[in-house]
N, C-alpha and C. Protein backbone atom coordinates (compact mmCIF):
# COMPACT_ATOMS: atom_id res chain seq x y z
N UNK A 1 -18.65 -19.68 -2.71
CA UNK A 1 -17.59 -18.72 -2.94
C UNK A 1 -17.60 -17.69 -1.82
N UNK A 2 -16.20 -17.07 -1.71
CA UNK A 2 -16.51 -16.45 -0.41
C UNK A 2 -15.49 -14.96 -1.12
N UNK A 3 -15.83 -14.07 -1.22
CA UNK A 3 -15.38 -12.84 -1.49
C UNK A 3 -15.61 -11.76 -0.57
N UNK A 4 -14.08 -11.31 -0.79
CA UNK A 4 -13.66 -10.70 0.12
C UNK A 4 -12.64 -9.11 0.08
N UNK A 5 -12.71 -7.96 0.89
CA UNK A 5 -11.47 -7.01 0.37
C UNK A 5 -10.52 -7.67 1.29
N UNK A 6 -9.20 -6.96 0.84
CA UNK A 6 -8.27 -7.77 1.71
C UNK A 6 -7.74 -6.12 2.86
N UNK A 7 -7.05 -5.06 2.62
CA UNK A 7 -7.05 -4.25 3.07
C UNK A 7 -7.68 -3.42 4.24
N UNK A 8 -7.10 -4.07 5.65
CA UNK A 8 -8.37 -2.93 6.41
C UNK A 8 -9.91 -3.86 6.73
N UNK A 9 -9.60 -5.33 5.95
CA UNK A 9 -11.06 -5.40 6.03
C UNK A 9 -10.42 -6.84 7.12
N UNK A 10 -9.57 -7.86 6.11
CA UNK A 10 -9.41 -8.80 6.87
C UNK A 10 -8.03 -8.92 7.53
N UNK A 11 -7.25 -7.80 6.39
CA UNK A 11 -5.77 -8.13 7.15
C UNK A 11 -5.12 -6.62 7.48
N UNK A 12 -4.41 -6.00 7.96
CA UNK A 12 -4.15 -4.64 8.49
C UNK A 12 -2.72 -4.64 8.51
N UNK A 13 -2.12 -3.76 7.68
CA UNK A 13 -0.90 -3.38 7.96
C UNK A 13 -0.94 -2.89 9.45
N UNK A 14 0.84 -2.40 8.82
CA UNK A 14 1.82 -2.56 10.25
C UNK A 14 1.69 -1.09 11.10
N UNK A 15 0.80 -0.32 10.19
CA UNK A 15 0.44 1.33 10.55
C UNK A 15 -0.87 1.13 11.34
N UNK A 16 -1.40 0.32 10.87
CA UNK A 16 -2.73 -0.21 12.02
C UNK A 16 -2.85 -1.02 13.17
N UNK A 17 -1.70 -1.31 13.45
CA UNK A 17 -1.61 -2.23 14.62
C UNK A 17 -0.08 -1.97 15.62
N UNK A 18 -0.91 -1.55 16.45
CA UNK A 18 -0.56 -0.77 17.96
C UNK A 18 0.40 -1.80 18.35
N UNK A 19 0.52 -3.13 18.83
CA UNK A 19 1.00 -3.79 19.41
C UNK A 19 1.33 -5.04 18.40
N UNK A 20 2.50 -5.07 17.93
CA UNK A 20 2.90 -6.47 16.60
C UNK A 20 3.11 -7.66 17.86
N UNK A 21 3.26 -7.48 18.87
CA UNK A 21 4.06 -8.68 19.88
C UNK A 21 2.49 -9.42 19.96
N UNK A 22 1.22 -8.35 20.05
CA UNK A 22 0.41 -9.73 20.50
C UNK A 22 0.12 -10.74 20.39
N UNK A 23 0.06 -12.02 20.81
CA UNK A 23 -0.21 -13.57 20.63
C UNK A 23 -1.12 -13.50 19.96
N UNK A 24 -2.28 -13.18 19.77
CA UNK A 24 -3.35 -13.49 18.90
C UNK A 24 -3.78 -12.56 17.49
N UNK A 25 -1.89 -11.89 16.62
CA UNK A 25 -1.78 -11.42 15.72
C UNK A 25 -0.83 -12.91 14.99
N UNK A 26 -1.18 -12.77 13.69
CA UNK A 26 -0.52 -13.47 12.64
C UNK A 26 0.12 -13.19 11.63
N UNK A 27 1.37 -12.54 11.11
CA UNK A 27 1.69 -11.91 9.96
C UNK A 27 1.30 -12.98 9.34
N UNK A 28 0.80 -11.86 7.66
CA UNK A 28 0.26 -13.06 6.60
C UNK A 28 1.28 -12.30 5.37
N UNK A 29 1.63 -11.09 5.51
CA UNK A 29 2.25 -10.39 4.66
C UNK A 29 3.95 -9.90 5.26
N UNK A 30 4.99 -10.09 4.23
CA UNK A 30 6.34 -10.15 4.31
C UNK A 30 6.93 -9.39 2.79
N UNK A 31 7.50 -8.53 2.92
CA UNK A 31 7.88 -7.60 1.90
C UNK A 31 9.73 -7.26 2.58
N UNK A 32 10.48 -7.40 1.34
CA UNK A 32 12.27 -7.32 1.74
C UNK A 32 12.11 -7.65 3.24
N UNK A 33 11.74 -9.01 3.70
CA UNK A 33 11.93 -9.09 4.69
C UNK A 33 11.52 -8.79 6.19
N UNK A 34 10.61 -7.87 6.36
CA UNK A 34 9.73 -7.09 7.00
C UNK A 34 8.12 -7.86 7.17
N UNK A 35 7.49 -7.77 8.29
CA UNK A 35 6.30 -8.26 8.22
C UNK A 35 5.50 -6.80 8.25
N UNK A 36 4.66 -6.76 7.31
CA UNK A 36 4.04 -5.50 6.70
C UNK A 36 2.28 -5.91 6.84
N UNK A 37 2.19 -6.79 6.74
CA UNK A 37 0.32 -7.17 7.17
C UNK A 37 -0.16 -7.96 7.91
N UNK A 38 -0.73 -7.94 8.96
CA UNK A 38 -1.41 -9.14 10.03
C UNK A 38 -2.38 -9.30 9.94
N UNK A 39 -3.22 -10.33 10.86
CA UNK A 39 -4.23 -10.69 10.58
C UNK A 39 -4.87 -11.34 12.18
N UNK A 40 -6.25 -11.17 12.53
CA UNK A 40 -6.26 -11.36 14.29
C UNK A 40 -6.11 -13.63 13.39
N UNK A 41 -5.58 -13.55 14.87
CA UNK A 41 -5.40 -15.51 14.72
C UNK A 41 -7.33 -16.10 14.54
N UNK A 42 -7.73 -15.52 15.37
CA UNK A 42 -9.28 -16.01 14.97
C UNK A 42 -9.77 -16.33 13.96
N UNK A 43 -9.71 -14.83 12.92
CA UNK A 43 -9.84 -14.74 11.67
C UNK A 43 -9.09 -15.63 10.61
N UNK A 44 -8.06 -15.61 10.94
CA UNK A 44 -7.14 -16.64 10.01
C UNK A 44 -7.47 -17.67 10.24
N UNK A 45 -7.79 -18.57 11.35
CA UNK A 45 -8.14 -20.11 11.69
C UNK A 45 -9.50 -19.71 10.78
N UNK A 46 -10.49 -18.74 11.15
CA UNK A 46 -11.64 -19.08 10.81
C UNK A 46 -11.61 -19.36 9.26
N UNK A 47 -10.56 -18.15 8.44
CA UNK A 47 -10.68 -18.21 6.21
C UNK A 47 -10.21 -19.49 6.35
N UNK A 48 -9.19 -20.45 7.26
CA UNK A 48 -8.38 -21.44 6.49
C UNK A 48 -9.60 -22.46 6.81
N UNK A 49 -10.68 -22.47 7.63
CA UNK A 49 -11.51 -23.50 7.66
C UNK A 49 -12.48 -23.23 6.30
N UNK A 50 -12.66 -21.62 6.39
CA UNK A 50 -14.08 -21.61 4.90
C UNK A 50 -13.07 -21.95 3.74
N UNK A 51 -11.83 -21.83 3.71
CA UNK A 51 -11.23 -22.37 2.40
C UNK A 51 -11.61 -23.65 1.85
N UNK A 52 -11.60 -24.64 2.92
CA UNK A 52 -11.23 -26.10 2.47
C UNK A 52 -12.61 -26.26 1.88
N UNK A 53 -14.00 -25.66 2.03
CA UNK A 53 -15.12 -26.26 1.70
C UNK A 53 -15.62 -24.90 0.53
N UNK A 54 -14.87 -24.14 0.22
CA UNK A 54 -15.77 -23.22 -0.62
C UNK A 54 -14.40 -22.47 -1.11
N UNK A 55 -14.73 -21.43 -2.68
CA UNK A 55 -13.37 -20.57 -2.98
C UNK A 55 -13.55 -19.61 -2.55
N UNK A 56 -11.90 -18.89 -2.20
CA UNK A 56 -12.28 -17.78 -1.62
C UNK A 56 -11.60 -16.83 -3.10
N UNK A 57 -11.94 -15.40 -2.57
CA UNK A 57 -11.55 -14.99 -4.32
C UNK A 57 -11.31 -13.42 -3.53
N UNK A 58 -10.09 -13.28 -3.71
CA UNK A 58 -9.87 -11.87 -2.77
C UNK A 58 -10.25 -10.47 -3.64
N UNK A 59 -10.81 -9.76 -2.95
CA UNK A 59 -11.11 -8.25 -4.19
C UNK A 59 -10.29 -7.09 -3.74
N UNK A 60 -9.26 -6.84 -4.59
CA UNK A 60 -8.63 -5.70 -4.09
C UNK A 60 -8.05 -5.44 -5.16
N UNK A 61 -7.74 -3.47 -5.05
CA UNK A 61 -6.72 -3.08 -6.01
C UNK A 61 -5.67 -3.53 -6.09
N UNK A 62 -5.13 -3.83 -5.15
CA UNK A 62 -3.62 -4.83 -5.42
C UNK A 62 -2.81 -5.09 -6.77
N UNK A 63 -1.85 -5.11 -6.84
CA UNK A 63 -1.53 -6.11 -8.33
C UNK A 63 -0.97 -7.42 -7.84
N UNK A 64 -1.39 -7.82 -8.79
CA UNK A 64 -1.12 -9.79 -8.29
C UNK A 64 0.57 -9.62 -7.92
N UNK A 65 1.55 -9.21 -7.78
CA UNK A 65 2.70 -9.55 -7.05
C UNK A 65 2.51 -8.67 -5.61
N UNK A 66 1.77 -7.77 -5.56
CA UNK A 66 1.13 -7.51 -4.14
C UNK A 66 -0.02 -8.82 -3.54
N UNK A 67 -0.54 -8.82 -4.03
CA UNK A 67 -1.45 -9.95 -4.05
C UNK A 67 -0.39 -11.64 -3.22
N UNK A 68 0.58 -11.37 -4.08
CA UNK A 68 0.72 -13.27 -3.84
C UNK A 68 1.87 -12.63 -2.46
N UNK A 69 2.17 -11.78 -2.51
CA UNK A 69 3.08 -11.61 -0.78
C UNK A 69 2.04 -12.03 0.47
N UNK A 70 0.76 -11.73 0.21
CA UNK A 70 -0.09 -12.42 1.39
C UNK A 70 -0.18 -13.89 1.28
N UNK A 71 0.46 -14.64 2.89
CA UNK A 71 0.98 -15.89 2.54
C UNK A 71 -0.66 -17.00 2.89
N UNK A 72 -1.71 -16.56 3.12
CA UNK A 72 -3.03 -17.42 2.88
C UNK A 72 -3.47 -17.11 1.23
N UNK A 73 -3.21 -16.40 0.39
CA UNK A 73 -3.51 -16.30 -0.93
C UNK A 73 -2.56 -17.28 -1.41
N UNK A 74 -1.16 -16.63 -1.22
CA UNK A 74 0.21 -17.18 -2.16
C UNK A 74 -0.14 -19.30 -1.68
N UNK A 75 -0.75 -19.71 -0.47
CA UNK A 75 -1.13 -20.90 -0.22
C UNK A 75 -1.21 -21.62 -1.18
N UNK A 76 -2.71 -21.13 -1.47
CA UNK A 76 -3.55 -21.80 -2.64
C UNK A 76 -3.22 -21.60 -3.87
N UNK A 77 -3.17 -20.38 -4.27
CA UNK A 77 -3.00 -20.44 -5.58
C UNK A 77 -1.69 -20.49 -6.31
N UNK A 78 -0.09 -20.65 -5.87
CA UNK A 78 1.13 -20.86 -6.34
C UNK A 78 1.32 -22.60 -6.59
């Protein structure tokens, strides 16, 4: 099992990131249309590899319709 916060830890809104154009950012989060959370591409290749062999189980205040707008959560579990 792999637990995790999601906020700040693995994915960073759009107030935390200086430059949205860079190549090696990934929006994972989309709200009315807007990309509102990224994620570095490293990191994302690296959860979608620990996914396939272990669960991942995200820990955050969130409420699950915040929750399923991140599109590596909304993946697996919809």
């Amino acid at each position: 099992m792999f637990f995790t916060d999601l906020d700040r830890t693995i994915i960073f809104s759009h107030r935390f990131v200086t430059n949205k154009e860079d190549p090696f950012l990934v929006p994972v989060e989309v709200k009315e249309g807007r990309e509102i959370s990224y994620m570095r591409l490293s990191s994302y290749m690296l959860l979608k590899i620990l996914r396939c062999d272990s669960l991942f189980v995200p820990v955050t205040a969130r409420k699950y319709d915040e929750i399923m707008r991140i599109s590596f959560v909304k993946e697996k579990f919809v």
